[in-house]
N, C-alpha and C. Protein backbone atom coordinates (compact mmCIF):
# COMPACT_ATOMS: atom_id res chain seq x y z
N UNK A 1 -177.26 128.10 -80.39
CA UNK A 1 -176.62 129.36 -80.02
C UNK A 1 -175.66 129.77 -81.13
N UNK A 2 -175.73 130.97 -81.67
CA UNK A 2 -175.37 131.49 -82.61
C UNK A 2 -173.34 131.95 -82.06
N UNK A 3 -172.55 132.29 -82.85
CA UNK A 3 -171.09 132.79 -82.47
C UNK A 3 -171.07 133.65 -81.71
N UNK A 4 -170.74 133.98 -80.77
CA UNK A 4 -170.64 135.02 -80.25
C UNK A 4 -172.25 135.34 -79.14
N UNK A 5 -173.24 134.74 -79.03
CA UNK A 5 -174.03 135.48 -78.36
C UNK A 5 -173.54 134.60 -76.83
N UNK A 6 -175.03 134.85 -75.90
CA UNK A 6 -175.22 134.45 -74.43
C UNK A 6 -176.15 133.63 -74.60
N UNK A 7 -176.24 132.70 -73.88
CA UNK A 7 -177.28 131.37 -73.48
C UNK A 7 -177.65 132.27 -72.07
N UNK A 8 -178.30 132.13 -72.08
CA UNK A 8 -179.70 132.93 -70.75
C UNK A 8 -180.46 131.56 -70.04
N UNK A 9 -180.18 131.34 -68.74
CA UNK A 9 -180.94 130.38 -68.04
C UNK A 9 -181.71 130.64 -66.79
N UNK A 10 -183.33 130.23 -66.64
CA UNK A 10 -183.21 130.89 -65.63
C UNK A 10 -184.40 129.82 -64.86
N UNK A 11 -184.56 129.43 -63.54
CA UNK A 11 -184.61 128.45 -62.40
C UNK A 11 -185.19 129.05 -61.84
N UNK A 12 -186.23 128.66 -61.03
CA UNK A 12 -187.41 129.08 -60.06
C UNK A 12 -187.73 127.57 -59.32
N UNK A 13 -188.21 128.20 -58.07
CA UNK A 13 -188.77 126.97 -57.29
C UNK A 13 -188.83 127.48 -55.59
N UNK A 14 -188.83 126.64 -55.08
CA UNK A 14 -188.80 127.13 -53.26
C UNK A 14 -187.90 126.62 -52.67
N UNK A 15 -187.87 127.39 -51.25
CA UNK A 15 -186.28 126.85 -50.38
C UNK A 15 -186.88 125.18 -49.96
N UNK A 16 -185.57 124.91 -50.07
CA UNK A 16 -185.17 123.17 -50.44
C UNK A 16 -185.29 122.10 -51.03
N UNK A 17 -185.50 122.55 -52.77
CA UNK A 17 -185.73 122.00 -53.57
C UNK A 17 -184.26 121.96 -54.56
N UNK A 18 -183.22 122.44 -53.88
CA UNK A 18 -182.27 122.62 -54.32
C UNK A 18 -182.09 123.62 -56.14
N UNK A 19 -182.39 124.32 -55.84
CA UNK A 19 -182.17 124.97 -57.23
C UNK A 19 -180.88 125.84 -57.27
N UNK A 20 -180.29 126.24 -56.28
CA UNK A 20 -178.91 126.58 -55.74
C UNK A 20 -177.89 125.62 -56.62
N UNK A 21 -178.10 124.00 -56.28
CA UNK A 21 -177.18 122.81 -56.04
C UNK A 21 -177.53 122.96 -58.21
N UNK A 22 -178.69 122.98 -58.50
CA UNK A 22 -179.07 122.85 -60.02
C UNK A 22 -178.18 123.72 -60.62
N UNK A 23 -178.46 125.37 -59.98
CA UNK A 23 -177.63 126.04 -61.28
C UNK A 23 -176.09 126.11 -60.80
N UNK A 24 -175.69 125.19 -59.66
CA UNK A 24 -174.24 124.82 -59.96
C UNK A 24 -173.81 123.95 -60.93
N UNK A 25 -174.81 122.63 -61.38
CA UNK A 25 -174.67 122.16 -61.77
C UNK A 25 -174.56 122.42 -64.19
N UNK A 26 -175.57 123.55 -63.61
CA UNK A 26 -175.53 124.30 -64.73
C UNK A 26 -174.41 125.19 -65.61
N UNK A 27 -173.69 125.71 -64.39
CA UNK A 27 -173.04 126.66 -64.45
C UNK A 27 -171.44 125.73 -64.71
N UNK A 28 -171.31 124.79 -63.99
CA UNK A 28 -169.79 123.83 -64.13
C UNK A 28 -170.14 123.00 -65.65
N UNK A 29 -171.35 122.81 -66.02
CA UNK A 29 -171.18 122.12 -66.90
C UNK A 29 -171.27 123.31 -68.39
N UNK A 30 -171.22 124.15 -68.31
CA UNK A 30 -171.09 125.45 -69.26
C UNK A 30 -169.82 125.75 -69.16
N UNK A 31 -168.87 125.92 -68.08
CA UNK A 31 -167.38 126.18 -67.74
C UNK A 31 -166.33 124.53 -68.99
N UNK A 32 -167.03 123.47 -68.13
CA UNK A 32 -166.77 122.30 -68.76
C UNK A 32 -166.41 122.13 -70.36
N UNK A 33 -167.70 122.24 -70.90
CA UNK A 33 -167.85 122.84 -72.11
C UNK A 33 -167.11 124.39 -72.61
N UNK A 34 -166.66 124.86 -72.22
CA UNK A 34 -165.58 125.84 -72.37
C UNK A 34 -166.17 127.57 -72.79
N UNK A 35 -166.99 127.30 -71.43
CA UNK A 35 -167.76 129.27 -71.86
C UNK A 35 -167.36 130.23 -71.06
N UNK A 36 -167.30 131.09 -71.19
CA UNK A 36 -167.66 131.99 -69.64
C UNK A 36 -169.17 131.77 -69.32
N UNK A 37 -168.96 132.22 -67.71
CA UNK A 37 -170.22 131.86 -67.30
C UNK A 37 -170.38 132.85 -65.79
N UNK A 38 -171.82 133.30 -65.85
CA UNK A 38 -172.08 134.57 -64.75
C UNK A 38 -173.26 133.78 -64.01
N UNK A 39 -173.06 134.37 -62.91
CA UNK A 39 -174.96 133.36 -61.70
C UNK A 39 -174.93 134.31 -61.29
N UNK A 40 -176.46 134.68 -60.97
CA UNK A 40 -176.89 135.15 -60.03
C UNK A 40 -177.91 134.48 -59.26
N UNK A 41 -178.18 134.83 -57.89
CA UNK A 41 -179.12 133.75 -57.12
C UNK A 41 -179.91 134.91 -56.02
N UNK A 42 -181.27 134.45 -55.93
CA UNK A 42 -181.97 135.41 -55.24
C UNK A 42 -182.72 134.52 -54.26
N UNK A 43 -182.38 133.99 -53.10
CA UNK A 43 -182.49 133.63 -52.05
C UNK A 43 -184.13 133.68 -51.04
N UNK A 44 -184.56 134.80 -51.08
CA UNK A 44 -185.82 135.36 -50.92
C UNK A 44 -185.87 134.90 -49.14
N UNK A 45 -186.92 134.36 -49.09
CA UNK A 45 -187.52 133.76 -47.76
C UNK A 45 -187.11 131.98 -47.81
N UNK A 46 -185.89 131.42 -48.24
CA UNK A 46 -185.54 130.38 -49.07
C UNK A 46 -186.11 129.16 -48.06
N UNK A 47 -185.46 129.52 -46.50
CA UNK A 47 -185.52 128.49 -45.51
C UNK A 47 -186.96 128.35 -44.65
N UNK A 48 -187.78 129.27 -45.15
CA UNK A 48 -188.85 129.24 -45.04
C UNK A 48 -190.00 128.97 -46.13
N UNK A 49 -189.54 128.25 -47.39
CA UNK A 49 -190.60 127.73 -48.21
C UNK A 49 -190.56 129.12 -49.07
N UNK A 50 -189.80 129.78 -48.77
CA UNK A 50 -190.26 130.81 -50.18
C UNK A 50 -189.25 131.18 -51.37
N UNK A 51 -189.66 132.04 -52.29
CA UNK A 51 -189.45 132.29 -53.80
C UNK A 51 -187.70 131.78 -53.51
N UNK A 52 -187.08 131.10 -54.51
CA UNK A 52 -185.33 131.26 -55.03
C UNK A 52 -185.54 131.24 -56.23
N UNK A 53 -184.87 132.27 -56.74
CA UNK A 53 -184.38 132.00 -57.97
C UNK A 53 -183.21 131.94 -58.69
N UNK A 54 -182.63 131.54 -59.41
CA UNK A 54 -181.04 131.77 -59.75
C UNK A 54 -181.43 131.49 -61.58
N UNK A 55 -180.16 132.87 -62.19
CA UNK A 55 -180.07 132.86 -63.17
C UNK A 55 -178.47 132.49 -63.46
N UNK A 56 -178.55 131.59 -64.91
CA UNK A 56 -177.27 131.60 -65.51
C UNK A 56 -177.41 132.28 -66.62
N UNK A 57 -175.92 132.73 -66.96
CA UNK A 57 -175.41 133.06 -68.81
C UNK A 57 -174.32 132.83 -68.73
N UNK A 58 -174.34 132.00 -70.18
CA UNK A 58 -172.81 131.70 -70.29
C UNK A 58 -172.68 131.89 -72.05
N UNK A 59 -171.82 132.02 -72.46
CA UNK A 59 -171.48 131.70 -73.64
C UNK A 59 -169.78 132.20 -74.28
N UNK A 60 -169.76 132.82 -75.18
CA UNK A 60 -167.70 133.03 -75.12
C UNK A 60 -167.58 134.29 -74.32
N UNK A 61 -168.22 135.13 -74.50
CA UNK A 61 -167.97 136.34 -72.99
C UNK A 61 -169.13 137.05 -73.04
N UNK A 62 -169.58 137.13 -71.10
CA UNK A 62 -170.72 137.24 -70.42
C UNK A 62 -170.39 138.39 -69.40
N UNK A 63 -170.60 139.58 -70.03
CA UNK A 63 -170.66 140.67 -69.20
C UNK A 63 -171.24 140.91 -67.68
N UNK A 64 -172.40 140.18 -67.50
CA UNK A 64 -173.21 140.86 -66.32
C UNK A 64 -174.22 139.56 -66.37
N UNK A 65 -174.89 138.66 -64.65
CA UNK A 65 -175.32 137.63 -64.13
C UNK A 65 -176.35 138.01 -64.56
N UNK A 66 -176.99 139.31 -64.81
CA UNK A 66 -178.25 139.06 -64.87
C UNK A 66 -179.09 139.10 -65.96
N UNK A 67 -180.06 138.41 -66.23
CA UNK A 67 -181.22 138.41 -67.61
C UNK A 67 -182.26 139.06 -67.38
N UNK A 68 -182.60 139.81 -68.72
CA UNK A 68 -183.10 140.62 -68.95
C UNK A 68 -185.02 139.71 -69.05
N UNK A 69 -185.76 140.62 -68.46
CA UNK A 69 -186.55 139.97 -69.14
C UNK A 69 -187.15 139.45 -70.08
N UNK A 70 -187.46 138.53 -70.74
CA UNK A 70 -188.27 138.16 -71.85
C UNK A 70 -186.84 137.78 -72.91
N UNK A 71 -185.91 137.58 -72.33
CA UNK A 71 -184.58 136.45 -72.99
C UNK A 71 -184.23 135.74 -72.63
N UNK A 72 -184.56 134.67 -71.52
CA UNK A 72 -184.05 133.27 -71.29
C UNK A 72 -184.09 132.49 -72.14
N UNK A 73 -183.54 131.74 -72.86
CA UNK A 73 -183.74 130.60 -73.40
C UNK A 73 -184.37 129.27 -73.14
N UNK A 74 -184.14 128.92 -71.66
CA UNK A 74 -184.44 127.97 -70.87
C UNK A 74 -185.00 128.36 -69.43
N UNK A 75 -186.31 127.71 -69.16
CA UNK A 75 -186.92 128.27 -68.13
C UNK A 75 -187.34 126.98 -67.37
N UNK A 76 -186.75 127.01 -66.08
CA UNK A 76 -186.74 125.02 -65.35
C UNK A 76 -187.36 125.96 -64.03
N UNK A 77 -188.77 124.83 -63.45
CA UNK A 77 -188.98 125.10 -62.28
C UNK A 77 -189.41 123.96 -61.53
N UNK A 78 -189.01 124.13 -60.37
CA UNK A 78 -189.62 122.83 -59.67
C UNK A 78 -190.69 122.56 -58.81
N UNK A 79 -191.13 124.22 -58.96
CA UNK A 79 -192.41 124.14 -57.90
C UNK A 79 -193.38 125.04 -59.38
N UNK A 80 -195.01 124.06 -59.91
CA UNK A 80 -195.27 125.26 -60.82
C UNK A 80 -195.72 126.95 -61.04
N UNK A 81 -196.80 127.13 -59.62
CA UNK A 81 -196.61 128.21 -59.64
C UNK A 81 -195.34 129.26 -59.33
N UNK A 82 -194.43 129.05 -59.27
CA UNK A 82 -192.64 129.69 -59.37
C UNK A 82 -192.41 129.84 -61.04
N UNK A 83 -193.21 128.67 -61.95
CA UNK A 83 -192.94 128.93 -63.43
C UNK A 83 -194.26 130.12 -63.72
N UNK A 84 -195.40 130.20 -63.17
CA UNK A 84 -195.57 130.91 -63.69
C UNK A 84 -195.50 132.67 -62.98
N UNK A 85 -194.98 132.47 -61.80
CA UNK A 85 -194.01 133.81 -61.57
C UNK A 85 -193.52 134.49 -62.34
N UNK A 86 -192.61 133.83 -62.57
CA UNK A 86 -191.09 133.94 -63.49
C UNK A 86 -191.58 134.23 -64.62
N UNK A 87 -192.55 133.48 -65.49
CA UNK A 87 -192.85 133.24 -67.00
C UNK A 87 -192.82 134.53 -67.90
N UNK A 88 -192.26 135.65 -67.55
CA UNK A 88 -192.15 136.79 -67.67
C UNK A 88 -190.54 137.27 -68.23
N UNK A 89 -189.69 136.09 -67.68
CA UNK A 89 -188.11 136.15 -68.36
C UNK A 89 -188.43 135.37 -69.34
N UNK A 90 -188.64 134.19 -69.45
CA UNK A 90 -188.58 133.12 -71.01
C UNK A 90 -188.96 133.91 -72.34
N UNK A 91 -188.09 133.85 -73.01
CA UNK A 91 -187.98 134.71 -74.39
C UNK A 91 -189.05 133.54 -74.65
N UNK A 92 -190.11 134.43 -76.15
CA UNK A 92 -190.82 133.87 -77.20
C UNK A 92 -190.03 132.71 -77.66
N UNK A 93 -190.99 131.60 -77.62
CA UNK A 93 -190.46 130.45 -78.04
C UNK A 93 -189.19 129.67 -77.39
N UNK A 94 -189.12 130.15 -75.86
CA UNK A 94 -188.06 129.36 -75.16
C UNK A 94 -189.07 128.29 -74.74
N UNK A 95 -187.83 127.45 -74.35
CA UNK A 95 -188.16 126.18 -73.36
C UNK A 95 -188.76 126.07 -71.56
N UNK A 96 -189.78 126.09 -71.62
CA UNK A 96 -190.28 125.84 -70.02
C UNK A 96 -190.35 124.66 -69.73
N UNK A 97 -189.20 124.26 -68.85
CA UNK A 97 -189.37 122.91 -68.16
C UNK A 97 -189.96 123.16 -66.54
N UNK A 98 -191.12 122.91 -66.08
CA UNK A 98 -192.06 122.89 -65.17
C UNK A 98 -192.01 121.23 -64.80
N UNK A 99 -192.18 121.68 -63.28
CA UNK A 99 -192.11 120.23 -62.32
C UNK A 99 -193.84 120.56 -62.35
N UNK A 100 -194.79 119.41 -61.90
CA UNK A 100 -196.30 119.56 -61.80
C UNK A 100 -196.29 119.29 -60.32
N UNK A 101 -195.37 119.82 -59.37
CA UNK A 101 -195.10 119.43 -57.73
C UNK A 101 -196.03 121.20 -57.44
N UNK A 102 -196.95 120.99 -56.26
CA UNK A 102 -197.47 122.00 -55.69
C UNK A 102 -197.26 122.14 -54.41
N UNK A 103 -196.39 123.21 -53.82
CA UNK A 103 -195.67 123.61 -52.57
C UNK A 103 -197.01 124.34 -52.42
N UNK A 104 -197.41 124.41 -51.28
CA UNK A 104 -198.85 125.25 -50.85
C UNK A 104 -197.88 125.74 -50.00
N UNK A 105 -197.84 127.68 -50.28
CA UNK A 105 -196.97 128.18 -49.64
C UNK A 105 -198.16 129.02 -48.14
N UNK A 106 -197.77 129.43 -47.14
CA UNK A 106 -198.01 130.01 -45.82
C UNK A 106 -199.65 130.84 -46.36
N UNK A 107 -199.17 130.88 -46.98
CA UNK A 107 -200.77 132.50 -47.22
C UNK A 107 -201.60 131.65 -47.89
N UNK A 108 -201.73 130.76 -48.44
CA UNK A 108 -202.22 129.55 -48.50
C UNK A 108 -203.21 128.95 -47.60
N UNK A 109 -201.90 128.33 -46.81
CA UNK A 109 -202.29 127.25 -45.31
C UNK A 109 -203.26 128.19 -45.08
N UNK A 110 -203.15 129.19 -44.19
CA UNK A 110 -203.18 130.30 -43.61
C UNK A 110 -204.67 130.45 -43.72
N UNK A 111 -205.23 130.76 -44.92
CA UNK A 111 -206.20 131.52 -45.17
C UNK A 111 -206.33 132.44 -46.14
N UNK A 112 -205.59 133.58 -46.82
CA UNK A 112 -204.70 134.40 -46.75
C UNK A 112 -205.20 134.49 -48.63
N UNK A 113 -205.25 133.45 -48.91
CA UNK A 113 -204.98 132.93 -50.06
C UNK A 113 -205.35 131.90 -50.27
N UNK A 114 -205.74 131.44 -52.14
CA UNK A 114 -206.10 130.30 -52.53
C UNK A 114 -205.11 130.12 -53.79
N UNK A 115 -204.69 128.53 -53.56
CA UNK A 115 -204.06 127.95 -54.40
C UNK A 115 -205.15 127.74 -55.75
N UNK A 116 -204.36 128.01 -56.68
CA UNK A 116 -205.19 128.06 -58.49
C UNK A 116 -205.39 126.31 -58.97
N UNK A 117 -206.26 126.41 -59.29
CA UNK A 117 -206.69 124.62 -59.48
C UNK A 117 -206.96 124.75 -61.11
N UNK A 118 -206.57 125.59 -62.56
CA UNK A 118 -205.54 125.59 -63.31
C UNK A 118 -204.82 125.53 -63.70
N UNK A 119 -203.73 125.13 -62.92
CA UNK A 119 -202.09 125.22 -63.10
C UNK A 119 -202.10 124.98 -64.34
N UNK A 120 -201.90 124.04 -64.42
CA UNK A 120 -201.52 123.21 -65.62
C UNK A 120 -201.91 123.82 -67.07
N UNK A 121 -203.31 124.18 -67.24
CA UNK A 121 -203.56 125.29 -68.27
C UNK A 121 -203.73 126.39 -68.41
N UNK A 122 -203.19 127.11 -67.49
CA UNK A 122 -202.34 128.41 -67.14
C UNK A 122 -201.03 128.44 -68.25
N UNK A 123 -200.62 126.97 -67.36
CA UNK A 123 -198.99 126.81 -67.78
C UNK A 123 -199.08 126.65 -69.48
N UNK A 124 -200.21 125.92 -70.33
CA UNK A 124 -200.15 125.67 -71.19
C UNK A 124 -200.34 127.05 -72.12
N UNK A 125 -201.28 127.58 -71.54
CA UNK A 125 -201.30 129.33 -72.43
C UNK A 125 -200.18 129.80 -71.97
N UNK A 126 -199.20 130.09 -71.45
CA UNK A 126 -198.31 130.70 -71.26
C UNK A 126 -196.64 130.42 -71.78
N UNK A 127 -196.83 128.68 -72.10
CA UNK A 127 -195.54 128.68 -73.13
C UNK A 127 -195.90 128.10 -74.18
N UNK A 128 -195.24 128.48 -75.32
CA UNK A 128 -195.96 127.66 -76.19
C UNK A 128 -194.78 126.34 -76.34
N UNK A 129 -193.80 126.22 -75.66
CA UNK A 129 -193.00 124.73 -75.65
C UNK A 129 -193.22 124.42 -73.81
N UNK A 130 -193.37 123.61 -73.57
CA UNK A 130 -193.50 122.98 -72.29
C UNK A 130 -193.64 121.79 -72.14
N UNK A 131 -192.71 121.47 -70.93
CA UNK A 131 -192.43 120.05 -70.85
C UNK A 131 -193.08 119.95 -68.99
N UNK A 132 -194.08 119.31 -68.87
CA UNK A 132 -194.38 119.40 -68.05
C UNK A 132 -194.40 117.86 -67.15
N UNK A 133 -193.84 118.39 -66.21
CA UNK A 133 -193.39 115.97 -66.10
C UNK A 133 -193.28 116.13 -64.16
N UNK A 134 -193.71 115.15 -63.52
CA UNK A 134 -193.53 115.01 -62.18
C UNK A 134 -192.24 114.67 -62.11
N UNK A 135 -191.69 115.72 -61.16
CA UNK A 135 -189.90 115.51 -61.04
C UNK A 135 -190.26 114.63 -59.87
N UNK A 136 -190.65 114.86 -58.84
CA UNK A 136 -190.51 114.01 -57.40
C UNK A 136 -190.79 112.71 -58.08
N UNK A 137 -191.72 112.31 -59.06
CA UNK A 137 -192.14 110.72 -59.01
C UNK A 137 -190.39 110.34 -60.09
N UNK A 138 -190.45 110.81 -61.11
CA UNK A 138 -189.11 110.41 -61.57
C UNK A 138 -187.93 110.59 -61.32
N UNK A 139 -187.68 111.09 -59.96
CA UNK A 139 -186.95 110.88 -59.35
C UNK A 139 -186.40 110.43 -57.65
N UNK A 140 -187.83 109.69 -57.75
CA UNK A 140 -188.03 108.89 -56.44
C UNK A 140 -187.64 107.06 -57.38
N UNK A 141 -188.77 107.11 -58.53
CA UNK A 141 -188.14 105.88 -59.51
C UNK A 141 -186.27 106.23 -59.74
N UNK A 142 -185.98 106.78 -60.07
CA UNK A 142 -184.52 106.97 -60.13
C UNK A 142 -183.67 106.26 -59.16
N UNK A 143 -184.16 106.67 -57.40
CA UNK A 143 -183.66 105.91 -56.28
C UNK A 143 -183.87 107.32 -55.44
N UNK A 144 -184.29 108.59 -55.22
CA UNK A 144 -184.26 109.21 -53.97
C UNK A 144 -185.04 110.68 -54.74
N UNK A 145 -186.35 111.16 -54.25
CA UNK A 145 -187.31 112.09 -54.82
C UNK A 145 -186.03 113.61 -54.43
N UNK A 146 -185.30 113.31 -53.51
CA UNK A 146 -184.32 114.63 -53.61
C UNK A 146 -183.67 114.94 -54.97
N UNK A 147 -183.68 114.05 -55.81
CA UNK A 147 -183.11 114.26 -57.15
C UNK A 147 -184.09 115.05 -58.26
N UNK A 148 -184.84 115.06 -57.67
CA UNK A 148 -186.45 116.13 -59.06
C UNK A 148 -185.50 117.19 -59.42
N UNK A 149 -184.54 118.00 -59.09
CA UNK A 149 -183.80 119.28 -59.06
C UNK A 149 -183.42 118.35 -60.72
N UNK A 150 -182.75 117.33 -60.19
CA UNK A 150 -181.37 116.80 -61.36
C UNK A 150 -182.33 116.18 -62.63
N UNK A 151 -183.82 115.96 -62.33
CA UNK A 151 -184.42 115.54 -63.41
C UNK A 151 -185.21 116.64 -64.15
N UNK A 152 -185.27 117.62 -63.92
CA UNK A 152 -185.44 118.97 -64.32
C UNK A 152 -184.43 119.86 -65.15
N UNK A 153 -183.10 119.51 -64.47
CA UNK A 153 -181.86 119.41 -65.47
C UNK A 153 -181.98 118.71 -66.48
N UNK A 154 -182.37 117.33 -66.90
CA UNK A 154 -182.00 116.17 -67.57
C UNK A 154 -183.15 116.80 -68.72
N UNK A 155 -184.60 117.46 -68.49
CA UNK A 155 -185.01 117.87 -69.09
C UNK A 155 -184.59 119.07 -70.04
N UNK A 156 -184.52 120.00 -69.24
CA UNK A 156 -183.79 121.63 -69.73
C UNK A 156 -182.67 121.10 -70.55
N UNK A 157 -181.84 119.93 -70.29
CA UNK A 157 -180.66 120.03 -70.90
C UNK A 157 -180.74 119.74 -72.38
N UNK A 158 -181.73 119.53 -73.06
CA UNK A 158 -182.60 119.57 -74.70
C UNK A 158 -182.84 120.59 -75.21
N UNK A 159 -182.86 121.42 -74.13
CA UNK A 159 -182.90 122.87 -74.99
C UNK A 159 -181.65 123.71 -74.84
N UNK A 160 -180.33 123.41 -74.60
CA UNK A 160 -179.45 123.74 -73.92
C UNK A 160 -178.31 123.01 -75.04
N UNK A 161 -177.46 123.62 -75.22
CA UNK A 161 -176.36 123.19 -76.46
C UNK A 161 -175.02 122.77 -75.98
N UNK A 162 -175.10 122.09 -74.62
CA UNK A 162 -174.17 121.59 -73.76
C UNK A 162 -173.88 120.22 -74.07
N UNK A 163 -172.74 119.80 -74.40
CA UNK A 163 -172.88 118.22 -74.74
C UNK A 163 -173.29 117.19 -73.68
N UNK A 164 -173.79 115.92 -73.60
CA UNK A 164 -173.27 115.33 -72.62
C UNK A 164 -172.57 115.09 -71.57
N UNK A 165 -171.50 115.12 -71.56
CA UNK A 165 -170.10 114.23 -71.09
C UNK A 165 -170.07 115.83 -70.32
N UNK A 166 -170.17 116.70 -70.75
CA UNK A 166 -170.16 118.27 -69.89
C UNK A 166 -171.10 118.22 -68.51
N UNK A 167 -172.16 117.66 -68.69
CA UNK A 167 -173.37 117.08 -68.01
C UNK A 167 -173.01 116.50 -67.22
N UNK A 168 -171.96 115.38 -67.39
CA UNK A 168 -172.05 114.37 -66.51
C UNK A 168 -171.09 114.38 -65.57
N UNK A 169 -170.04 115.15 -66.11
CA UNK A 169 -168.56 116.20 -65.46
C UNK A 169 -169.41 116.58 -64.41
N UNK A 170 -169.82 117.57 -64.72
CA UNK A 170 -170.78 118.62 -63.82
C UNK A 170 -171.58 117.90 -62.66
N UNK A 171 -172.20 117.21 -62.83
CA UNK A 171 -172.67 115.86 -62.04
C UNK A 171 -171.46 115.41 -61.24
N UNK A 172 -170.38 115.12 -61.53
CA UNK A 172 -169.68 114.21 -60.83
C UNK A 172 -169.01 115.09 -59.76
N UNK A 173 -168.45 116.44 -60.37
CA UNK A 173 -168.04 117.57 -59.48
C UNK A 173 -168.62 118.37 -58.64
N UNK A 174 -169.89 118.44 -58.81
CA UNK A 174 -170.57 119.17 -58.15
C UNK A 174 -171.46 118.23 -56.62
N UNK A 175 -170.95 116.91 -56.81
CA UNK A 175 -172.13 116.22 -56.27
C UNK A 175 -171.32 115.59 -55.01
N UNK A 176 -171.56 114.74 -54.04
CA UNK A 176 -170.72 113.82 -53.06
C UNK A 176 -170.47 112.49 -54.39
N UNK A 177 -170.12 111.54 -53.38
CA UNK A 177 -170.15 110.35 -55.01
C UNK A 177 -171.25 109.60 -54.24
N UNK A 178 -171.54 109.62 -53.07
CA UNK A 178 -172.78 108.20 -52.97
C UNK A 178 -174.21 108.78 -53.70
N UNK A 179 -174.08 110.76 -53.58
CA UNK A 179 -175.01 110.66 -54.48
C UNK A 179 -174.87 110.62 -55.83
N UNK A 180 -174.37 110.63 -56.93
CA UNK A 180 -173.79 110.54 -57.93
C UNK A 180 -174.49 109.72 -59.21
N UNK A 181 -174.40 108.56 -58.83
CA UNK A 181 -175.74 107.63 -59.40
C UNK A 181 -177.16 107.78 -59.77
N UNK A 182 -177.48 108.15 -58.36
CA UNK A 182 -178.76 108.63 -58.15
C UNK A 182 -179.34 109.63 -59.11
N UNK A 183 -178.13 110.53 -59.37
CA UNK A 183 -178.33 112.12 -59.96
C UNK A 183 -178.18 111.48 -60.92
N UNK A 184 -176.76 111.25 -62.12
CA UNK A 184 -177.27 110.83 -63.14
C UNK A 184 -178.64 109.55 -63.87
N UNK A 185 -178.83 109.04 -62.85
CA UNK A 185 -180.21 108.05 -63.26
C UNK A 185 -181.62 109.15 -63.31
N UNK A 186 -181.48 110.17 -62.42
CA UNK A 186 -182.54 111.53 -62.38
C UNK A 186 -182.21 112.10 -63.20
N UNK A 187 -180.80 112.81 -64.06
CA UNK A 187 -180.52 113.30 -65.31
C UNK A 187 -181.37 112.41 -66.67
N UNK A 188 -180.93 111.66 -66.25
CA UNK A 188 -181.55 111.05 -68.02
C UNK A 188 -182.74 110.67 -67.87
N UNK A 189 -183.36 110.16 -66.51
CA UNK A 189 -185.00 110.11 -67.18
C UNK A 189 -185.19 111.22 -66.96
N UNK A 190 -185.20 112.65 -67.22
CA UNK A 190 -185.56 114.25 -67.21
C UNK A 190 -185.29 114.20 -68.66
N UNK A 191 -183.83 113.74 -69.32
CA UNK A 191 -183.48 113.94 -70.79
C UNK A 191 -184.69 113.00 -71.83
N UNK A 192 -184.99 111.85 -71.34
CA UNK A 192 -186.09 111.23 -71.70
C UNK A 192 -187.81 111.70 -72.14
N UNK A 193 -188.03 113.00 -71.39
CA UNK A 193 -188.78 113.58 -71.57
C UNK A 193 -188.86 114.74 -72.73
N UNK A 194 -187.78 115.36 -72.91
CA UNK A 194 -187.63 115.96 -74.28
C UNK A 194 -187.22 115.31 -75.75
């Protein structure tokens, strides 16, 4: 990130995959590191399995929460078709960190609709950086698959000019402490992947 500009972040996935709890974690550890910092969060059908998304920007001063399309820097999802929703904010040559977890949403089940049995090389024509890694399995190895949110972080956070120790702040404040562990052991095998 250059003097003076905005870091653009932006999170996709479905209700209760915690992406809420992520770009808090995003957003304290950008404050941490000493930025301004704007969220916005779009809720959708959340408690029913459908679309959330939340955007961050932060950098020395951040006018307005929301990103423009086709300038994120960093693009984290935890459900993949939600990355390729979205794939429409990630600026040329940003970072797509994609979970390979498939939420089969209602229109789906239903009938309604068919789930794409491409994903994956969809996802590959569509970024040309992608990190594509099972969050639930590395972060069930971690100690609890509720952590895929924090190993999706651990990934994104490689393309992200946040130090460490900002990371782990952010982690500690944002979290209870019994989960705490858990999350940073899901942070770094996510950082392991980039």
């Amino acid at each position: 990130m250059s003097a003076g500009s905005v870091t653009n972040v932006f999170l996709a996935g479905v209700g209760g995959q915690g992406i809420l709890r992520a770009a808090e974690i995003i957003a304290r550890a950008a404050l941490v590191a000493g930025y301004q910092v704007k969220t916005n969060e779009i809720h959708g059908m959340a408690q029913r399995g459908g679309s959330v998304v939340a955007q961050i920007r932060y950098g020395p001063e951040v006018h307005s929460p929301l990103i423009a399309e086709g300038t994120a820097q960093v693009l984290g999802a935890l459900e993949q078709i939600e990355a390729i929703r979205y794939a429409h904010y990630l600026a040329p040559g940003g970072l797509a960190v994609v979970s390979g977890q498939s939420i089969i949403p209602v229109t789906v089940s239903t009938g309604g609709a068919k789930y794409p049995q491409d994903v994956k090389d969809r996802l590959g024509r569509l970024f040309s950086r992608l990190v594509y890694l099972d969050a639930p399995k590395a972060a069930l190895e971690a100690g609890n698959i509720q952590a895929a949110n924090t190993v999706i972080l651990g990934a994104m956070s490689g393309g992200l000019d946040l130090p460490p120790s900002a990371w782990m702040e952010a982690i500690n404040t944002c979290l209870p402490e019994k989960h705490r562990g858990v999350n940073v052991r899901a942070f770094e095998a996510g950082r392991a992947w980039v």
